[in-house]
Protein backbone atom coordinates (compact mmCIF):
# COMPACT_ATOMS: atom_id res chain seq x y z
CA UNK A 1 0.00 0.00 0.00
CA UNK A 2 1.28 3.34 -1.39
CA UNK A 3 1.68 6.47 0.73
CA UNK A 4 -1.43 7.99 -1.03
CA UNK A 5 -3.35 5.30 -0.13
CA UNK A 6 -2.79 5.56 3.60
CA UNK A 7 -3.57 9.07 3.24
CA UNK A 8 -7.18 8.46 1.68
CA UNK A 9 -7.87 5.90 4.80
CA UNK A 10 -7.09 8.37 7.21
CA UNK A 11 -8.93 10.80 5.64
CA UNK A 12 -12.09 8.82 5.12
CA UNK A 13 -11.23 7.17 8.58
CA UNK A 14 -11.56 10.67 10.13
CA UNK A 15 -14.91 11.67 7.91
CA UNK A 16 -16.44 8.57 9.28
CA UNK A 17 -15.24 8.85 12.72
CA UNK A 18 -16.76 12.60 12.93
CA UNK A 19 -20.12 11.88 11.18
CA UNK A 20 -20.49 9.03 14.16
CA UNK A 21 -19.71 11.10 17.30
CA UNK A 22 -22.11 13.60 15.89
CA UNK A 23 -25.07 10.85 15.29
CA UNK A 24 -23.88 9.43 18.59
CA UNK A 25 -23.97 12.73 20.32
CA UNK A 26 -27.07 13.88 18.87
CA UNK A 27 -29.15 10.47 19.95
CA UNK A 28 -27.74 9.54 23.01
CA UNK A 29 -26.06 12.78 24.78
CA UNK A 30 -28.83 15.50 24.59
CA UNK A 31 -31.42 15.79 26.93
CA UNK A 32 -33.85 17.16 24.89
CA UNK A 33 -33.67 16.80 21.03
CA UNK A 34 -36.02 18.66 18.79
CA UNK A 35 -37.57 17.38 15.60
CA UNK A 36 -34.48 19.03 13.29
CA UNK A 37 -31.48 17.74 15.83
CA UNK A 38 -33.28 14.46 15.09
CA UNK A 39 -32.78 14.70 11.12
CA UNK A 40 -29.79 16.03 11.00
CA UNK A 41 -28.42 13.44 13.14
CA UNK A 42 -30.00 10.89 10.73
CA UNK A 43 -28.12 12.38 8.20
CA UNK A 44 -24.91 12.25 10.35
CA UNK A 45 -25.73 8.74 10.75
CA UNK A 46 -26.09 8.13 7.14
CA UNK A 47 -23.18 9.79 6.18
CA UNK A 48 -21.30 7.28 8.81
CA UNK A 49 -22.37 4.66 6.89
CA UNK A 50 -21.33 5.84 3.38
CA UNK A 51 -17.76 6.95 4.58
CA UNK A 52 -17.57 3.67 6.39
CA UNK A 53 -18.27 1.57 3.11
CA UNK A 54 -15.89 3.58 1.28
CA UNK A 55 -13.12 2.37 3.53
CA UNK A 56 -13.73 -1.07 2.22
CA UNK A 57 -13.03 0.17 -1.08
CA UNK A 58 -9.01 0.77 -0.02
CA UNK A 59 -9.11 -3.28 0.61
CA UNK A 60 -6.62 -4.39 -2.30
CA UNK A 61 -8.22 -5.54 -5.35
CA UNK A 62 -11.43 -3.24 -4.69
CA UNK A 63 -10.65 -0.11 -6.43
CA UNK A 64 -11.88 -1.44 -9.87
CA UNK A 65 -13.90 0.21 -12.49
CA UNK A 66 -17.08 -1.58 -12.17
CA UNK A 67 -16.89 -1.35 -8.35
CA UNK A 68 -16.57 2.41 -8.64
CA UNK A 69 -19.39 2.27 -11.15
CA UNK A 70 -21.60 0.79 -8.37
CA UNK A 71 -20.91 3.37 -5.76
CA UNK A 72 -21.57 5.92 -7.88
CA UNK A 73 -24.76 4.66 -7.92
CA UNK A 74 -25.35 4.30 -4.36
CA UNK A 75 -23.38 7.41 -3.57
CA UNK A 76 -25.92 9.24 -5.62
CA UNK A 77 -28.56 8.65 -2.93
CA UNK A 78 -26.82 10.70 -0.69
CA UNK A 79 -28.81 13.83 -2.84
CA UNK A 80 -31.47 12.81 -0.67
CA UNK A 81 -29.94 14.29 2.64
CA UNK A 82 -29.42 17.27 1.50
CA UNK A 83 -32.71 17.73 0.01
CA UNK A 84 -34.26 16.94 3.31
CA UNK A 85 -32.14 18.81 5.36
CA UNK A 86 -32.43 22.04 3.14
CA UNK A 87 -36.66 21.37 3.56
CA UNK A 88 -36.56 20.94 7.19
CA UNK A 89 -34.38 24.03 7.49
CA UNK A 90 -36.86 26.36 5.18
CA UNK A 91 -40.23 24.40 6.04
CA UNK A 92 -40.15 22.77 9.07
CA UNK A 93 -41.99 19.46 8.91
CA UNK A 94 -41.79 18.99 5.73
CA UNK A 95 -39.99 15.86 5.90
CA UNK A 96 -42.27 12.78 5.84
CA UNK A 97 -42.24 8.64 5.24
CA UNK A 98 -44.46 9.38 2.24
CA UNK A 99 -42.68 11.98 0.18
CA UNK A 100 -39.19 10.47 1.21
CA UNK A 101 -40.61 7.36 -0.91
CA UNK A 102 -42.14 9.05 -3.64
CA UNK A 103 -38.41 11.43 -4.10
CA UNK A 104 -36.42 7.55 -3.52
CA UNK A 105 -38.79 6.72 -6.86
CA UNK A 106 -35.99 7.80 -9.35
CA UNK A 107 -32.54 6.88 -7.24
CA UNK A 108 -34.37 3.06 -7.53
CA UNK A 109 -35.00 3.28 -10.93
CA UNK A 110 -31.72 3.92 -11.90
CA UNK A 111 -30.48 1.58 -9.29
CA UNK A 112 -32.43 -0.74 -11.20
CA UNK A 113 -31.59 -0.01 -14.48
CA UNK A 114 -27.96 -0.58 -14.09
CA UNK A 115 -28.54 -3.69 -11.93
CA UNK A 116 -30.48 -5.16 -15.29
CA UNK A 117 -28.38 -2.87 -18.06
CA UNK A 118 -24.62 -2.09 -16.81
CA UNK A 119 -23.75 0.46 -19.10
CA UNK A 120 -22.59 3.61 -19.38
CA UNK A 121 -25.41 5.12 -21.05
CA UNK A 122 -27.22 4.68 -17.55
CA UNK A 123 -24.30 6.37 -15.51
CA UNK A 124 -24.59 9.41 -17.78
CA UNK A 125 -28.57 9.11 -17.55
CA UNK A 126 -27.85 9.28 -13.83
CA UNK A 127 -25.65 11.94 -13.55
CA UNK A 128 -27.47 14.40 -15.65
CA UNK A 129 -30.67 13.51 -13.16
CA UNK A 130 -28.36 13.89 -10.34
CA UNK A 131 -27.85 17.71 -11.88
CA UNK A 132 -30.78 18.40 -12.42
CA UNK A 133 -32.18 17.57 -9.10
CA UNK A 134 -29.40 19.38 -7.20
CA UNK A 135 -30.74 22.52 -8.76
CA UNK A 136 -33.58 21.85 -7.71
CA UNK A 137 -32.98 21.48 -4.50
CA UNK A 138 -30.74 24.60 -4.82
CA UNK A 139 -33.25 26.70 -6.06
CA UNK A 140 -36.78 25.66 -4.33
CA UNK A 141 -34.63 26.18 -0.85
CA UNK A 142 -33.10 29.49 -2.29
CA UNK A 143 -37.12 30.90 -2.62
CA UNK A 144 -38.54 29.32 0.19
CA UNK A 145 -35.26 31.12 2.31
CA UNK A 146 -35.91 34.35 1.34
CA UNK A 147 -39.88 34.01 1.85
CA UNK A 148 -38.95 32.40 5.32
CA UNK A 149 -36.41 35.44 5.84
CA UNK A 150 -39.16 38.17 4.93
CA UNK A 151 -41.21 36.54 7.43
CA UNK A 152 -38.98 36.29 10.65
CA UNK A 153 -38.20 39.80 10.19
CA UNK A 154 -41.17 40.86 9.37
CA UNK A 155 -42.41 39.37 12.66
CA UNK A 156 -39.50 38.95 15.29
CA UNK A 157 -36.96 41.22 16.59
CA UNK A 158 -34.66 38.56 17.61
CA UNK A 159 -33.67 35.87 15.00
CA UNK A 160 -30.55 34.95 16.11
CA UNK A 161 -31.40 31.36 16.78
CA UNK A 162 -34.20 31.47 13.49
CA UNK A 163 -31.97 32.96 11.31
CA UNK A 164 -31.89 31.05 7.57
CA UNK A 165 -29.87 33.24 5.56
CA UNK A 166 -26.82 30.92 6.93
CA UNK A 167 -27.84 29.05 3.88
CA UNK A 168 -26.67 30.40 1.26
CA UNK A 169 -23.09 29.85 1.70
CA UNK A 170 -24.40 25.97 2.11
CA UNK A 171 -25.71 26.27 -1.47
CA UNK A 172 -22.49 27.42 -2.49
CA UNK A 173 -20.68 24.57 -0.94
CA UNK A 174 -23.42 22.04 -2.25
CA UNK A 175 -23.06 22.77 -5.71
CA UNK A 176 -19.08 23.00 -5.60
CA UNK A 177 -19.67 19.88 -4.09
CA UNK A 178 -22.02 18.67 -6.32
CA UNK A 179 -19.05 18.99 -9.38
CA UNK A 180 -16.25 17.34 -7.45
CA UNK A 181 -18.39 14.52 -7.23
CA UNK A 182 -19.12 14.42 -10.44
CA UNK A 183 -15.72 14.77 -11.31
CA UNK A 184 -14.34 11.97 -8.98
CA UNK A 185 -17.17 9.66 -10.66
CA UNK A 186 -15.87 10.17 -14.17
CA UNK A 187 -11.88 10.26 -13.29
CA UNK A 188 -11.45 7.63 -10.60
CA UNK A 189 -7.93 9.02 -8.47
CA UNK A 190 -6.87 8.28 -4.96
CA UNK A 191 -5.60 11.87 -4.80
CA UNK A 192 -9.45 13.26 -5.96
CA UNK A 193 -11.21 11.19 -3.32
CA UNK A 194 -9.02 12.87 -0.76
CA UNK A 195 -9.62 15.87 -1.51
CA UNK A 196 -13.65 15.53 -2.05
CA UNK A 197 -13.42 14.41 1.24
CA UNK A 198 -11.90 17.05 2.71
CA UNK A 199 -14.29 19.17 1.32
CA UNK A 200 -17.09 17.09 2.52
CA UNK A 201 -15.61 17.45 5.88
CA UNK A 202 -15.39 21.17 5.96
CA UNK A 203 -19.11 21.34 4.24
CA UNK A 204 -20.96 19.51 6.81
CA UNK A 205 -18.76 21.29 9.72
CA UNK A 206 -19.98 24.81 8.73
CA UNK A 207 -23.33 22.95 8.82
CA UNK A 208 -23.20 21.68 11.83
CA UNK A 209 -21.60 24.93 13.38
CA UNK A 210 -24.94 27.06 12.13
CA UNK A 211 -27.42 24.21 12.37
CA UNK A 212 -26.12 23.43 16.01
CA UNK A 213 -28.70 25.67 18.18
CA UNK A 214 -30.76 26.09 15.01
CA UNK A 215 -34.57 26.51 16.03
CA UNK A 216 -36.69 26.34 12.78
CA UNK A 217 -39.95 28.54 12.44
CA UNK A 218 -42.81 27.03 10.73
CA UNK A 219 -44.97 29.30 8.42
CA UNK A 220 -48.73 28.39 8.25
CA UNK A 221 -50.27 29.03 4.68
CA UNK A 222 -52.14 31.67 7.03
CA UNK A 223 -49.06 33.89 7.97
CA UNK A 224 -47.71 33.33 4.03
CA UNK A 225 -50.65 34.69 2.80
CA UNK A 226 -50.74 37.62 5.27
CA UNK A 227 -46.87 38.00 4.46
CA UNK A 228 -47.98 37.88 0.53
CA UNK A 229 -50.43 40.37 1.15
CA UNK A 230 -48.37 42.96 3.11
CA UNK A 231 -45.92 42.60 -0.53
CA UNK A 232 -48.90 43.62 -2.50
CA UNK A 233 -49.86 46.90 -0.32
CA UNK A 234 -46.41 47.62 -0.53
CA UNK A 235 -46.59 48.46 -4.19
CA UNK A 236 -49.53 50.58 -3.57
CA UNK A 237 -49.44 54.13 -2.20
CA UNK A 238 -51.59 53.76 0.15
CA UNK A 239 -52.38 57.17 3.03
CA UNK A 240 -50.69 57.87 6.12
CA UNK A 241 -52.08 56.71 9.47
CA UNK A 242 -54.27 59.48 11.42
CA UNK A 243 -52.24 61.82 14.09
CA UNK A 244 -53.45 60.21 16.85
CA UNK A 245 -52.96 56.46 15.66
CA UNK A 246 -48.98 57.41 14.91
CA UNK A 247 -48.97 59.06 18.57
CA UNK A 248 -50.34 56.06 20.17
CA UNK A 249 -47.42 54.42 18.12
CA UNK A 250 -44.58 56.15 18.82
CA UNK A 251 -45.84 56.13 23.18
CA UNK A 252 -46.26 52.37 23.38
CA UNK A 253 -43.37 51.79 21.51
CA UNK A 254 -40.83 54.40 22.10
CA UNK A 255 -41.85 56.26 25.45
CA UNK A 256 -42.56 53.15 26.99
CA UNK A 257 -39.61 51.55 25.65
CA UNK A 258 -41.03 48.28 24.49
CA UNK A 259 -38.09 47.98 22.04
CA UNK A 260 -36.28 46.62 25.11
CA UNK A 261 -37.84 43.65 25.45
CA UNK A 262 -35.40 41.06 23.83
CA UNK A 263 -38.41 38.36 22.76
CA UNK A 264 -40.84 41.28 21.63
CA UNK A 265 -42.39 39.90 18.49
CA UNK A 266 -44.93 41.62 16.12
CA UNK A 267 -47.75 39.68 18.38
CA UNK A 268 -47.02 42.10 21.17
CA UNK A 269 -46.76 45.12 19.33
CA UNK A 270 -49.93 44.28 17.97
CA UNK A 271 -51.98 43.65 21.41
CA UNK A 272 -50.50 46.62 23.01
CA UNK A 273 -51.41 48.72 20.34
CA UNK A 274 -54.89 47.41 20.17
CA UNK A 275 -54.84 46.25 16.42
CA UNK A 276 -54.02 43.18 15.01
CA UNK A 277 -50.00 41.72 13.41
CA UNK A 278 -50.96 42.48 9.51
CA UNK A 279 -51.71 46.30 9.98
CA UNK A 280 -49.00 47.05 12.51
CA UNK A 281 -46.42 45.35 9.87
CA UNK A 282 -48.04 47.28 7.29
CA UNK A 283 -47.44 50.18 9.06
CA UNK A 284 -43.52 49.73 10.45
CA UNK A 285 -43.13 49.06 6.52
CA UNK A 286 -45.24 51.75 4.79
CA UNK A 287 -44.01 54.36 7.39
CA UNK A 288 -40.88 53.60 8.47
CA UNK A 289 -39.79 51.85 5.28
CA UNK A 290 -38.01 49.17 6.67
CA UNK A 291 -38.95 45.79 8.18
CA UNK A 292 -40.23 45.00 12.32
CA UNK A 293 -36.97 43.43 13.15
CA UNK A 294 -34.66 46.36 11.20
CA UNK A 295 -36.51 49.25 13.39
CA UNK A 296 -36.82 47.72 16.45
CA UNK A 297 -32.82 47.26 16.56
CA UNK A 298 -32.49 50.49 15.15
CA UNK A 299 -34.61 52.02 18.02
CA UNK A 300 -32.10 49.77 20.35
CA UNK A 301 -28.81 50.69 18.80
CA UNK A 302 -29.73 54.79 18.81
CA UNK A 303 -32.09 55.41 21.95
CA UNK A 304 -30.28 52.68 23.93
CA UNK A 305 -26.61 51.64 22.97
CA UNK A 306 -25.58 55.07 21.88
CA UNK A 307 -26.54 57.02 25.08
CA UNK A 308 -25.01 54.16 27.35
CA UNK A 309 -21.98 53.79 25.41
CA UNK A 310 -21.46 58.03 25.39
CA UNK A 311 -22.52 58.70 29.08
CA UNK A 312 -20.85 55.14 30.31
CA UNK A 313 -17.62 54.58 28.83
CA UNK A 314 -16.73 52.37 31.53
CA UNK A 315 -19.53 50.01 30.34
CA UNK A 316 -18.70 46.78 28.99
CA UNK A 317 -20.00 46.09 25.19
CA UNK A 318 -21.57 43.19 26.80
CA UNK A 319 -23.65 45.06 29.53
CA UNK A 320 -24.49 47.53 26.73
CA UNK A 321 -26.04 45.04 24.32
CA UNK A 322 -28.03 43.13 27.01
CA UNK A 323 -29.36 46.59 27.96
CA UNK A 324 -30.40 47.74 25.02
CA UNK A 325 -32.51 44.59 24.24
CA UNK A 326 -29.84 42.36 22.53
CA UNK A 327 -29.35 38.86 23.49
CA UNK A 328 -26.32 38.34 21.27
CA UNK A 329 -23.08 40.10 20.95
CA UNK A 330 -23.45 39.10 17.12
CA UNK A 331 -26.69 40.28 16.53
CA UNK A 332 -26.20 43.54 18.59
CA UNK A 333 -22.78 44.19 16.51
CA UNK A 334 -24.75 44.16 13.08
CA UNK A 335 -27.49 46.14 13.85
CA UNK A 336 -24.32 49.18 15.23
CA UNK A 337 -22.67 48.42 12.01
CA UNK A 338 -25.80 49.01 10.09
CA UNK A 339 -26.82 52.14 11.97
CA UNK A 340 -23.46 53.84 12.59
CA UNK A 341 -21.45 52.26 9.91
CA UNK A 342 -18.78 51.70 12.40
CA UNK A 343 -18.10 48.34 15.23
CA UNK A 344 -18.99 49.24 18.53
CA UNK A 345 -14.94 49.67 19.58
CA UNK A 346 -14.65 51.76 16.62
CA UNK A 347 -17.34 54.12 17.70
CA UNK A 348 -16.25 54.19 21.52
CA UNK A 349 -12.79 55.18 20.49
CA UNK A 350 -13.85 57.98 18.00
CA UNK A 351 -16.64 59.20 20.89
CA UNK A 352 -13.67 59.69 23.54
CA UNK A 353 -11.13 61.13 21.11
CA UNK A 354 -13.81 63.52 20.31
CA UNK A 355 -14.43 64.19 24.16
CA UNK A 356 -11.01 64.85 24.83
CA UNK A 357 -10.78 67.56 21.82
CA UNK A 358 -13.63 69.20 23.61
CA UNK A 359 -11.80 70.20 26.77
């Protein structure tokens, strides 16, 4: 055994080896385990098993063209993870026995095919299915992300642990990955399995690392079609809200400093103000011209973090973020950034250089 071959078992040794303390941790170490913890550590599991097969493959005599044939195959049912984990990311629940079945339908036909007709007419057949239903994938997520997006802002004012837009650098890495595989299935080399799998590695690492206190929000057609609706009233002009509605407004929110609250959602808003979720939305958006989420943290970052950071230099960052509403250091360092243009350091250096120049 070459030097290149001990490298690719190490390599796959250690994909296998982390896929299997994840599925392990996931099943048997958490207390509590949600519905998504519980599918992605499926997927951990089945990605265990796949590594773990391809270690057989570095047996002498194994690395043959029609054995690589037939793992292309099989490997190609791997597409089916990441179609269900990209569902139960953007639509919780989605996931069932029954559609799992009904997508399986193709990956057995072509199982099938080449069990009965071992050509390679089928293995191209397969591939270009294999494409195609990537970008599927790919793009039905990419829509129902952005739609899930519009919604958590349009209705929370903390997402940190709801947040989707993690995804898109997951698309990325899928359809990079998505061509390496491709590759390795049509030019068979030690040297290109070790490298997929490296890149496998990383992939499902920066998965697990946003997916790890993930919480998913599911949208009833209900709060879609409210969300569709509040799109459609945004193209029309429609007239401003009467004096005393936009004082009643600006007291519950602002003088009474509901912003504060670090779970306020648009529900609350919405009962304190008397109304219902769809008008109040309507309004942050029509009037303020931004969504719930952006002028909430706007109201935190300006009537909040910017007096406590000027009159309390002294104040921790930390203290001032937790103050002002935030319950992340992340969260509350975007929404400075995007009101100030500047970090939160930045800003308390220029403040007190300016201070100084005044005496």
């Amino acid at each position: 055994m070459n030097n290149i071959s001990i490298i690719s078992i190490f390599v796959i040794g250690i994909a296998t080896t982390l896929f299997s303390v994840f599925a392990v941790h996931i099943f048997f170490f958490r207390d509590v385990r949600t519905r998504f913890q519980t599918v992605v550590g499926t997927i951990m599991a089945v990605w265990a098993a796949w590594c773990a097969k391809d270690l057989v493959l570095m047996f002498p005599g194994m690395y043959t063209d029609g054995v690589l044939q037939w793992v292309m195959i099989i490997d190609g049912w791997s597409a089916l993870t990441y179609m269900v984990f990209v569902m139960e990311v953007v639509a919780p629940g989605w996931t069932t026995y029954r559609k799992l079945l009904l997508f399986s339908l193709p990956f057995a036909f072509f199982t099938a095919a080449y069990a009965l007709w071992p050509v390679k007419e089928v293995i191209y057949g397969y591939s270009l299915f294999l494409w195609f239903f990537a970008w599927t994938v790919v793009g039905v997520g990419y829509v129902k992300m952005r739609r899930t997006m519009k919604f958590v802002r349009m209705e929370y004012s903390d997402i940190e642990r709801i947040d989707v837009s993690w995804l898109r650098p997951v698309f990325f890495f899928s359809i990079a990955g998505q061509l390496a595989w491709l590759f390795i299935s049509f030019y068979a080399e030690i040297w290109v399995d070790i490298l997929y799998y490296i890149f496998i590695i990383l992939l499902w690492l920066m998965v697990l690392y946003y997916s790890w206190g993930f919480q998913p929000v599911r949208v009833s057609a209900d709060e879609m079609a409210d969300l569709e609706s509040l799109n459609q009233t945004k193209e029309r002009k429609r007239q401003p809200l009467p004096p005393i509605e936009r004082e009643l407004f600006e007291r519950v929110v602002v003088q009474e400093q509901l912003y504060l609250r670090p779970d306020l959602v648009l529900q609350d808003l919405a009962v304190a103000l008397g109304t219902n979720r769809t008008y109040v939305s309507a309004y942050i958006s029509q009037t303020m011209g931004m969504s719930f989420y952006d002028y909430i943290n706007r109201l935190r970052i300006t009537r909040s973090a910017l007096p406590l950071i000027d009159q309390h230099p002294e104040y921790t960052f930390d203290y001032v973020a937790r103050h002002s509403g935030f319950t992340s250091m992340s969260t509350f360092r975007r929404a400075f950034i995007k009101q100030t243009g500047t970090t939160p350091s930045q800003y308390a250096d220029k403040f007190c250089a300016t201070a100084k120049n005044w005496k």
